[in-house]
Protein backbone atom coordinates (compact mmCIF):
# COMPACT_ATOMS: atom_id res chain seq x y z
CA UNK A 1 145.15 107.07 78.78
CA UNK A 2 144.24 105.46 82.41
CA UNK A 3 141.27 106.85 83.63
CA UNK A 4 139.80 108.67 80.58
CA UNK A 5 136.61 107.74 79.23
CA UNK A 6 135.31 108.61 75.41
CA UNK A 7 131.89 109.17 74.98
CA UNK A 8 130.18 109.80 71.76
CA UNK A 9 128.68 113.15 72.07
CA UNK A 10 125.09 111.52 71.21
CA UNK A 11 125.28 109.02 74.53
CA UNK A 12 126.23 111.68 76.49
CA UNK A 13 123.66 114.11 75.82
CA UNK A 14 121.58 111.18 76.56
CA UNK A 15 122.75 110.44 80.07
CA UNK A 16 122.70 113.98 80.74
CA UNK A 17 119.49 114.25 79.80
CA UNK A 18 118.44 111.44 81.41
CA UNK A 19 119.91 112.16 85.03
CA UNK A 20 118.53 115.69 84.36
CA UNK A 21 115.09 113.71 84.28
CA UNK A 22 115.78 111.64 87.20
CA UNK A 23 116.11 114.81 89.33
CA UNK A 24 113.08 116.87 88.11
CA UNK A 25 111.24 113.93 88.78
CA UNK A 26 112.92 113.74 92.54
CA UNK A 27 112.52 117.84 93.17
CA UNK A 28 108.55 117.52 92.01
CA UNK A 29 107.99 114.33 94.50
CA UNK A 30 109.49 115.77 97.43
CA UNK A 31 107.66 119.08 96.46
CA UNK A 32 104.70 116.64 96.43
CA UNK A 33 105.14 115.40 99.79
CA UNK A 34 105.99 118.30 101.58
CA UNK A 35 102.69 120.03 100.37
CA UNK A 36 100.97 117.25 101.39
CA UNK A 37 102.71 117.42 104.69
CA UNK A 38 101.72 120.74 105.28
CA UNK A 39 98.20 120.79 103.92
CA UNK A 40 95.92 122.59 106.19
CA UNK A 41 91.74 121.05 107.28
CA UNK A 42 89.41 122.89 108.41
CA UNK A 43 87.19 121.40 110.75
CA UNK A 44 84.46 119.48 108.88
CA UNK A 45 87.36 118.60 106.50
CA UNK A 46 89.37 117.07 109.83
CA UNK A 47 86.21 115.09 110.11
CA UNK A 48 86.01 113.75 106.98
CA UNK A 49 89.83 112.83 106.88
CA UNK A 50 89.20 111.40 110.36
CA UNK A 51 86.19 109.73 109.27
CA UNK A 52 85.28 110.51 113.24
CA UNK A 53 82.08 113.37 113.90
CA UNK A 54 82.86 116.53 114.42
CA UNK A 55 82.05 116.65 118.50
CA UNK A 56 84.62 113.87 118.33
CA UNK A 57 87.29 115.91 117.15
CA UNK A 58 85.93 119.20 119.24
CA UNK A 59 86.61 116.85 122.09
CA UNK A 60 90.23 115.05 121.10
CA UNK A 61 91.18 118.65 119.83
CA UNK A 62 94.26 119.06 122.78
CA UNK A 63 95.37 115.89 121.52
CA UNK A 64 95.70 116.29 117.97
CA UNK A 65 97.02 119.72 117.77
CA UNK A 66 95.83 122.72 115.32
CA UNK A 67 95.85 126.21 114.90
CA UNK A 68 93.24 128.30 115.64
CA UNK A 69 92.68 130.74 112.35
CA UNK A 70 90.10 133.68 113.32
CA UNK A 71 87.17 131.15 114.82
CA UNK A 72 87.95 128.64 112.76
CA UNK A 73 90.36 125.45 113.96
CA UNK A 74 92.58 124.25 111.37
CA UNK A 75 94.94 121.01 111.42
CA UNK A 76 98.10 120.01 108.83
CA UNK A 77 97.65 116.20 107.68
CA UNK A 78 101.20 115.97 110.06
CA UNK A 79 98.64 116.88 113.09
CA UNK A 80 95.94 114.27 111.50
CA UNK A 81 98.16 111.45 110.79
CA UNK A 82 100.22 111.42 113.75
CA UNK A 83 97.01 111.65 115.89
CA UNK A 84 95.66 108.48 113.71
CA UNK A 85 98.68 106.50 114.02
CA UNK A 86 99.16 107.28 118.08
CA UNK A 87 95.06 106.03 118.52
CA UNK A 88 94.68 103.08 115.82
CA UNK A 89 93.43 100.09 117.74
CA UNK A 90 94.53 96.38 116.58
CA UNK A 91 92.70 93.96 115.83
CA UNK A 92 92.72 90.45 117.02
CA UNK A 93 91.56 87.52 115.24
């Protein structure tokens, strides 16, 4: 009997169950993250995000990206975050 493995039927419905967890858990955080990817700011939101005025981001607008929705602007966090990480200064001690 090489290579076969008995399992009470009790543990196995418990490691079944268990890796079934496991990848709910994985589906609902990459779910998570990719709405969060793709969540869309409007303007003033931008700003707040940001934490920069609005003229600031009228100006750096080219730069960061968006979509323009009717007259409003819109930007995905992506746009935001990749903006932020390309500007961030350092600081020296």
């Amino acid at each position: 009997m090489e290579g076969i493995v008995i399992i009470p039927s009790n543990k196995l419905r418990r490691i079944i169950r268990d890796e079934i967890e496991a990848a709910m858990q994985n589906k609902k955080t990459a779910s998570m993250d990719e709405q969060k990817k793709n969540k869309r700011f409007f303007l003033d939101e931008a700003s707040a995000y940001l934490r920069v005025a609005i003229p600031t981001i009228r100006l750096h607008r080219s730069k960061i990206g968006g979509t323009k929705i009717g007259k409003r602007w819109t930007f995905t966090q992506e746009e935001l975050d990749r903006f932020l990480e390309k500007h961030k200064t350092r600081v020296i001690d």
